[in-house]
PDB file of N, CA and C in Angstrom:
ATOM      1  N   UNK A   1      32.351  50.108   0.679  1.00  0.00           N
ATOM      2  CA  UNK A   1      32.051  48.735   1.047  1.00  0.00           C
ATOM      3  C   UNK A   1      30.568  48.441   0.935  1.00  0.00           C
ATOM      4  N   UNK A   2      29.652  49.332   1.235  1.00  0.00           N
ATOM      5  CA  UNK A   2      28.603  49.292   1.146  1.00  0.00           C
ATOM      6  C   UNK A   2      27.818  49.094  -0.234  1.00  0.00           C
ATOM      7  N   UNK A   3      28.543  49.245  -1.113  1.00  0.00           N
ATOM      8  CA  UNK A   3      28.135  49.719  -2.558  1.00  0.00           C
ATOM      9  C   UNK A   3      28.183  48.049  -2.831  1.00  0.00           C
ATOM     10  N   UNK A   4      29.600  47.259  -2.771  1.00  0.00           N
ATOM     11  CA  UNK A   4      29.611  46.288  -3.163  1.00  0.00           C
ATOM     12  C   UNK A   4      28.738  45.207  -2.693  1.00  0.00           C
ATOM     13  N   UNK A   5      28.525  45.469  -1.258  1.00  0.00           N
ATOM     14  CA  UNK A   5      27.381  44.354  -0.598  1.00  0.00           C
ATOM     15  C   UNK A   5      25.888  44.387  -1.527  1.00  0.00           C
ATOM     16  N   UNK A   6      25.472  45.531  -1.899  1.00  0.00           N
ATOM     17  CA  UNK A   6      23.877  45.767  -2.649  1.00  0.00           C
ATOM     18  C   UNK A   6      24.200  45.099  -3.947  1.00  0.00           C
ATOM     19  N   UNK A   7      25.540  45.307  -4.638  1.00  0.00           N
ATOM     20  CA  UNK A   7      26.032  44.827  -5.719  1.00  0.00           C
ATOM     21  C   UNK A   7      25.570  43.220  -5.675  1.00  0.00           C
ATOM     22  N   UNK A   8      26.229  42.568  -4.719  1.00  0.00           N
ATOM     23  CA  UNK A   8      26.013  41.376  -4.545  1.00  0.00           C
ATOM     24  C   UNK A   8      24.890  40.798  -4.334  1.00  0.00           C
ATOM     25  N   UNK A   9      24.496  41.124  -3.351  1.00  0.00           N
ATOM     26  CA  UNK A   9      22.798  40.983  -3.416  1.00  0.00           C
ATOM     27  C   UNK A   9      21.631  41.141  -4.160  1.00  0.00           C
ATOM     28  N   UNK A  10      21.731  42.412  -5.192  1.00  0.00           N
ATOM     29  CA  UNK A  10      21.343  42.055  -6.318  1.00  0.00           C
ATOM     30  C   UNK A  10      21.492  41.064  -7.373  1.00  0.00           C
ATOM     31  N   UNK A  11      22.956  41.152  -7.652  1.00  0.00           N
ATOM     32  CA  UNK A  11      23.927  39.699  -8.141  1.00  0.00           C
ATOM     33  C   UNK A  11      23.382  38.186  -8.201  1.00  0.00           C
ATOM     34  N   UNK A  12      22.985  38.255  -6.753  1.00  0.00           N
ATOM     35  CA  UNK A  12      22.513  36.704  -6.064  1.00  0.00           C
ATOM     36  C   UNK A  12      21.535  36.869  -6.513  1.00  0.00           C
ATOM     37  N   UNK A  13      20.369  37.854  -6.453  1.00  0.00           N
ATOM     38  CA  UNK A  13      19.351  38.059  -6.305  1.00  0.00           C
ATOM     39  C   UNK A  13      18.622  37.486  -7.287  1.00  0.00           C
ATOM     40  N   UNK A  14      19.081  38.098  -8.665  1.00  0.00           N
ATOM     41  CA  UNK A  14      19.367  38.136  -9.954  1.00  0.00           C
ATOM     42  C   UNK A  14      19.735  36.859 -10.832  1.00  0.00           C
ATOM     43  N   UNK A  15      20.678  36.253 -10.544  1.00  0.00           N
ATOM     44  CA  UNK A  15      21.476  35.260 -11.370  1.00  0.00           C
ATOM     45  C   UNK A  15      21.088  34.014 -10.502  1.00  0.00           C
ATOM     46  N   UNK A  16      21.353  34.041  -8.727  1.00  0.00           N
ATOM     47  CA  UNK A  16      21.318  32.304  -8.639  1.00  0.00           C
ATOM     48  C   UNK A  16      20.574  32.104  -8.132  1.00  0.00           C
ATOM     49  N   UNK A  17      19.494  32.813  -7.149  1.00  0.00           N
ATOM     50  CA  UNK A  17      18.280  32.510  -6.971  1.00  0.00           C
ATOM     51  C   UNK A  17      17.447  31.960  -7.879  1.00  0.00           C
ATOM     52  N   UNK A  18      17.260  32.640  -9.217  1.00  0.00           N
ATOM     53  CA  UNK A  18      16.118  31.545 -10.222  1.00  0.00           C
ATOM     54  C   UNK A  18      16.893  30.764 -10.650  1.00  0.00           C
ATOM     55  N   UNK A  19      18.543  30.483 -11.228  1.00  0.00           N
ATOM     56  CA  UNK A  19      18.642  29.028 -11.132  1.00  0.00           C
ATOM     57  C   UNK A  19      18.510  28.226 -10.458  1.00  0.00           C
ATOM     58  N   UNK A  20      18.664  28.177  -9.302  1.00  0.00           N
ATOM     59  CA  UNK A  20      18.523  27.118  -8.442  1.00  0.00           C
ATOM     60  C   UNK A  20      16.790  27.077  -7.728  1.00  0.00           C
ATOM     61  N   UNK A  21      16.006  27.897  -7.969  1.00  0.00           N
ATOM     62  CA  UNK A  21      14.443  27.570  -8.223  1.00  0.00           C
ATOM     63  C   UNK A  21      14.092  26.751  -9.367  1.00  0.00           C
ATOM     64  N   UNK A  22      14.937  27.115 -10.427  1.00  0.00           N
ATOM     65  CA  UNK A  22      14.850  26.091 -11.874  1.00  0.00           C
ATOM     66  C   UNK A  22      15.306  24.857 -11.861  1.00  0.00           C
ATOM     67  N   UNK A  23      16.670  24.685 -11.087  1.00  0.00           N
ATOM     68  CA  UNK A  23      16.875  23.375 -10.868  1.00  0.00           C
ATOM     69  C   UNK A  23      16.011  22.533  -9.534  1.00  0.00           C
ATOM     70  N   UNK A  24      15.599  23.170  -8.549  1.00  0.00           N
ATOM     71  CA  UNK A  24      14.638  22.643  -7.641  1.00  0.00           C
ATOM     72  C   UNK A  24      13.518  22.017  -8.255  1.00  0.00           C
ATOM     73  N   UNK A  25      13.000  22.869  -8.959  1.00  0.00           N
ATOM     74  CA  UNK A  25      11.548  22.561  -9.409  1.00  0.00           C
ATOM     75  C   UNK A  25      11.622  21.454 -10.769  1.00  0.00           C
ATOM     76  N   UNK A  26      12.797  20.970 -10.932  1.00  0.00           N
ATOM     77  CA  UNK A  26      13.144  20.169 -12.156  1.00  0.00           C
ATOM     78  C   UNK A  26      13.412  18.981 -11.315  1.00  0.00           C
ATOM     79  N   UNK A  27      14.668  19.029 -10.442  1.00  0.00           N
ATOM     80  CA  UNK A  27      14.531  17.647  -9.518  1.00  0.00           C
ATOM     81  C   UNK A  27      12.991  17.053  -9.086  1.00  0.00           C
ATOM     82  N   UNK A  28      12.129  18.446  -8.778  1.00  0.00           N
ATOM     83  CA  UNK A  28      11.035  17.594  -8.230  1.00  0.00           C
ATOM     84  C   UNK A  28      10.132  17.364  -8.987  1.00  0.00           C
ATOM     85  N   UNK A  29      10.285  17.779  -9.995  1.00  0.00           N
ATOM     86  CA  UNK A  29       8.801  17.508 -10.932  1.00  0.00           C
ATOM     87  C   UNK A  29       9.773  15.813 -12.018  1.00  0.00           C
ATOM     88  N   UNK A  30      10.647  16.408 -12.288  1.00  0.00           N
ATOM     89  CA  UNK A  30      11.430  14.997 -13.026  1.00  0.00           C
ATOM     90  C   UNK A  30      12.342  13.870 -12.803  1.00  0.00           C
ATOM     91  N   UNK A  31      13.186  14.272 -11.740  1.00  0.00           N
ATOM     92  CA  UNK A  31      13.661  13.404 -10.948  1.00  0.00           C
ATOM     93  C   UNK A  31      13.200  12.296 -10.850  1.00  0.00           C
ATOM     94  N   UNK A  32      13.133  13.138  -9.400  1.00  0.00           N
ATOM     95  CA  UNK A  32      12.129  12.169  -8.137  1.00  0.00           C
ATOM     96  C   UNK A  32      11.146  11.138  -8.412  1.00  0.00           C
ATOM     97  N   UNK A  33      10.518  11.751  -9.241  1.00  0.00           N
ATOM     98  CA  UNK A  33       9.334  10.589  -9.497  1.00  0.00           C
ATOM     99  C   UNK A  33       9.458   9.275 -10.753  1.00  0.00           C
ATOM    100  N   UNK A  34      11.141   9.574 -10.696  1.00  0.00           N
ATOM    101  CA  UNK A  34      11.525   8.047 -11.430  1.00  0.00           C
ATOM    102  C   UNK A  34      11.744   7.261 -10.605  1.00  0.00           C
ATOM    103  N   UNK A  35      11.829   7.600  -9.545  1.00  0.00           N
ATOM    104  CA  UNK A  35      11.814   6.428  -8.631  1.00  0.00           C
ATOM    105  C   UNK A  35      10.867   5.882  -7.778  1.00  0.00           C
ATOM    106  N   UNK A  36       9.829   6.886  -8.164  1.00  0.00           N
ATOM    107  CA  UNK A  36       8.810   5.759  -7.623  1.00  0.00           C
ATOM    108  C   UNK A  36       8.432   4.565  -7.492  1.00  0.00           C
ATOM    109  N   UNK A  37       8.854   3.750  -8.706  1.00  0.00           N
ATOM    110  CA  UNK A  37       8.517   2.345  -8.989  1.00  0.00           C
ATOM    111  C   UNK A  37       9.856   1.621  -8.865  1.00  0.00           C
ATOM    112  N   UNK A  38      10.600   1.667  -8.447  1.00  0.00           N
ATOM    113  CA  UNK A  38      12.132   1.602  -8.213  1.00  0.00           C
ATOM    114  C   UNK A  38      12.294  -0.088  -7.859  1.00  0.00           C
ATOM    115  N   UNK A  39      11.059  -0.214  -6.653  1.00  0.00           N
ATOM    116  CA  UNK A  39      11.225  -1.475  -6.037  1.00  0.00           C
ATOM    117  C   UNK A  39      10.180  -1.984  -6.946  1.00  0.00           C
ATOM    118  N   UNK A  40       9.775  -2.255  -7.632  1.00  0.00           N
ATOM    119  CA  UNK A  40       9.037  -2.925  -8.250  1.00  0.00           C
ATOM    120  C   UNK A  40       9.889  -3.447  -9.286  1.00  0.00           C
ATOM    121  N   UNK A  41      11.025  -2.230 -10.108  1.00  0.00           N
ATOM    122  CA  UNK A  41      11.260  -2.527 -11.157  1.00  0.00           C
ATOM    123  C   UNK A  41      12.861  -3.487 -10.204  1.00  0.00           C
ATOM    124  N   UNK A  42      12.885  -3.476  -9.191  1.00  0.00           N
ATOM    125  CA  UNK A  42      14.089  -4.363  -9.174  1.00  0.00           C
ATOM    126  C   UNK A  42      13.646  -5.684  -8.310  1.00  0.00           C
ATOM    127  N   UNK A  43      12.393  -5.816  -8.317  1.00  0.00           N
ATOM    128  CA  UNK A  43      11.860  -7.263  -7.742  1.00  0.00           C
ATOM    129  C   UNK A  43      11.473  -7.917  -9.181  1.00  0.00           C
ATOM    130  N   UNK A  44      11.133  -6.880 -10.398  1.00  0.00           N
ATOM    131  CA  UNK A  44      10.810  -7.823 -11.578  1.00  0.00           C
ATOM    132  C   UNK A  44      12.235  -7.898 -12.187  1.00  0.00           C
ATOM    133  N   UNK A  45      12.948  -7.035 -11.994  1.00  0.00           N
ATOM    134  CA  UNK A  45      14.589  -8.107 -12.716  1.00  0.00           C
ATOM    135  C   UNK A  45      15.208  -8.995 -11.715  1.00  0.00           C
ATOM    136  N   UNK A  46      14.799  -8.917 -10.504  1.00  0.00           N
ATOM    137  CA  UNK A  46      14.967 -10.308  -9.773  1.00  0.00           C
ATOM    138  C   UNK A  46      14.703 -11.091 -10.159  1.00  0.00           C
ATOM    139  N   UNK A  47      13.194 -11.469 -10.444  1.00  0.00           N
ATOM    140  CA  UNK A  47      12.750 -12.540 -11.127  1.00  0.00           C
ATOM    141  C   UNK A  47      13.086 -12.970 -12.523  1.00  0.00           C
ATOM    142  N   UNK A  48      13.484 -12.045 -13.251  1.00  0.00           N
ATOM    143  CA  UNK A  48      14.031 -12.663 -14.451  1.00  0.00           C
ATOM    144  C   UNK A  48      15.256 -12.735 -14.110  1.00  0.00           C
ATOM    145  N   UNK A  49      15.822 -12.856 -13.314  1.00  0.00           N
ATOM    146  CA  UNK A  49      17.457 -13.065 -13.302  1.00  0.00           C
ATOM    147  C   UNK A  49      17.385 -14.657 -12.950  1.00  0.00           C
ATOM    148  N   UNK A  50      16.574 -15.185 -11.473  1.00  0.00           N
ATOM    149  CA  UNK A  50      16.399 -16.025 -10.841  1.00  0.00           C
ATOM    150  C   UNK A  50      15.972 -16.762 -11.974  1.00  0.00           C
ATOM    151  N   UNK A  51      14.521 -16.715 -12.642  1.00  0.00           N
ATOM    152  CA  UNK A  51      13.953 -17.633 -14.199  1.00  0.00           C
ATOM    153  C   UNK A  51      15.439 -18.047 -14.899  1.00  0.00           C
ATOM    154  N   UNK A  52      16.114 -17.082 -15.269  1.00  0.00           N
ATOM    155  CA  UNK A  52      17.223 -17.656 -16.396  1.00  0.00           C
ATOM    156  C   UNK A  52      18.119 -18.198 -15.393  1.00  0.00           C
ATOM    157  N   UNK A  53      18.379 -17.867 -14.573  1.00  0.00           N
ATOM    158  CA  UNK A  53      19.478 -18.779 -13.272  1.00  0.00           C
ATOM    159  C   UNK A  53      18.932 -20.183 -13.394  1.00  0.00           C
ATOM    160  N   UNK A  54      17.542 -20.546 -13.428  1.00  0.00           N
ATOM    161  CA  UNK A  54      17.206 -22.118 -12.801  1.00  0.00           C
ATOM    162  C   UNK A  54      16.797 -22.445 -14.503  1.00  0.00           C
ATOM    163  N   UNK A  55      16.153 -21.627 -15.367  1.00  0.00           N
ATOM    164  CA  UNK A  55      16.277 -22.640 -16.623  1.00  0.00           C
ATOM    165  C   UNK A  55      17.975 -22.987 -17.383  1.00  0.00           C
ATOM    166  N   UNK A  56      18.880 -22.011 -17.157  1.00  0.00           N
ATOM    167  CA  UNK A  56      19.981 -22.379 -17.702  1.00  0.00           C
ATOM    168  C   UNK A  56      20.748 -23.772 -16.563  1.00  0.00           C
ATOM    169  N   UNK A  57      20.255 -23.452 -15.468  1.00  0.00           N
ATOM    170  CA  UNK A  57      20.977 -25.088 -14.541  1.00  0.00           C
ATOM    171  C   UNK A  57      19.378 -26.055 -14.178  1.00  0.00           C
ATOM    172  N   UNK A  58      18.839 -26.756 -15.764  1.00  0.00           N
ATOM    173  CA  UNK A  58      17.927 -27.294 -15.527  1.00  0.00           C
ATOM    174  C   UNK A  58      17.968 -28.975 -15.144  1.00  0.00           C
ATOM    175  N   UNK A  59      18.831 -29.385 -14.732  1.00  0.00           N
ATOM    176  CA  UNK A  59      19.299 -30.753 -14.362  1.00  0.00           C
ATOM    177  C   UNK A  59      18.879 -31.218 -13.011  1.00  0.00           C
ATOM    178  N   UNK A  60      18.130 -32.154 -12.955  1.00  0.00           N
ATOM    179  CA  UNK A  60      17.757 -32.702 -12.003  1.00  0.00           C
ATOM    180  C   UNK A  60      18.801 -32.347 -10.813  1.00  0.00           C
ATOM    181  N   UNK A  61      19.962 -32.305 -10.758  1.00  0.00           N
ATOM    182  CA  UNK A  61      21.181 -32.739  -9.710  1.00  0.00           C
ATOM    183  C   UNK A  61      21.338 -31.755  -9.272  1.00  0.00           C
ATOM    184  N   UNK A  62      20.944 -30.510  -9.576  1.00  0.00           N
ATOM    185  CA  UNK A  62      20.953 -29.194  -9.223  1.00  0.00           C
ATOM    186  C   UNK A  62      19.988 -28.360  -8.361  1.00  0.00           C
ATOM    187  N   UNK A  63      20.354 -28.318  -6.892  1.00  0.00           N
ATOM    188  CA  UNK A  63      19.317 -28.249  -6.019  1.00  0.00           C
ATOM    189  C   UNK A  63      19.032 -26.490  -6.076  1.00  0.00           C
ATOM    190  N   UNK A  64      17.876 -25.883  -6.371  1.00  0.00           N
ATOM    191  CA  UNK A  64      17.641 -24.636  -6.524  1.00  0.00           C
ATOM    192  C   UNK A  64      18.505 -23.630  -5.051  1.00  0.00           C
ATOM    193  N   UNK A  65      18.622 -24.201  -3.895  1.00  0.00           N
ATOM    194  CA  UNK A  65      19.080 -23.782  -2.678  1.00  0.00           C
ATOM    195  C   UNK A  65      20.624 -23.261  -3.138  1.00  0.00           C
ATOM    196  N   UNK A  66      21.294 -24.354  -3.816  1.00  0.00           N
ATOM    197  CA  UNK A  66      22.207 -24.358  -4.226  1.00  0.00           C
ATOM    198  C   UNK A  66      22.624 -22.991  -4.941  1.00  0.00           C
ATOM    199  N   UNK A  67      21.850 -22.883  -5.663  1.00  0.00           N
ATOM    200  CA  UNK A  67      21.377 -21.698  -6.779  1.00  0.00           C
ATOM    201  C   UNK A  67      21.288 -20.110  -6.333  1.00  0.00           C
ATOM    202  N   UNK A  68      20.554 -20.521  -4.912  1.00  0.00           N
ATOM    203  CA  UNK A  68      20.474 -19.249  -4.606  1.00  0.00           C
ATOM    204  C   UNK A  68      21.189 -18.866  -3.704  1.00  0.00           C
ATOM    205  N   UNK A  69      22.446 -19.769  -3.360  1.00  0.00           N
ATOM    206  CA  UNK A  69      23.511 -19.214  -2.397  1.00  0.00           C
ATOM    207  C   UNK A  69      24.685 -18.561  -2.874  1.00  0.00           C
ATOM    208  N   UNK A  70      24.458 -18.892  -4.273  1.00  0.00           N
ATOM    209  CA  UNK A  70      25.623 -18.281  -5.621  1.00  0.00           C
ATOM    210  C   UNK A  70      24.768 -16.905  -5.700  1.00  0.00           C
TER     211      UNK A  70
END
């Protein structure tokens, strides 16, 4: 029994310890830092959503309030 536990532990030791240091250090170096600008980039497609919302209903009769309850 003993034989197989060192087995394993080498095993781990060996095989999934540096993958999962490889995938750690990949989430954090590439990931993560796409989202840094996250809120920025979804306050500027706000605004172009809202721009084409009020130039496509450009009619006087069309109260912007209106607009933004849709």
């Amino acid at each position: 029994m003993n034989l197989n536990i060192l087995f394993w532990e080498r095993f781990i030791r060996k095989q999934f310890i540096p993958q999962i240091e490889l995938f750690v250090e990949n989430v954090e170096k590439r990931l993560i830092p796409t989202f840094d600008s996250i809120e920025k980039e979804a306050e500027s497609i706000q605004q172009q959503e809202w721009d084409n919302l009020c130039s496509a209903h450009s009619s006087p009769d069309v109260d912007p309030a209106d607009l933004a309850e849709n």
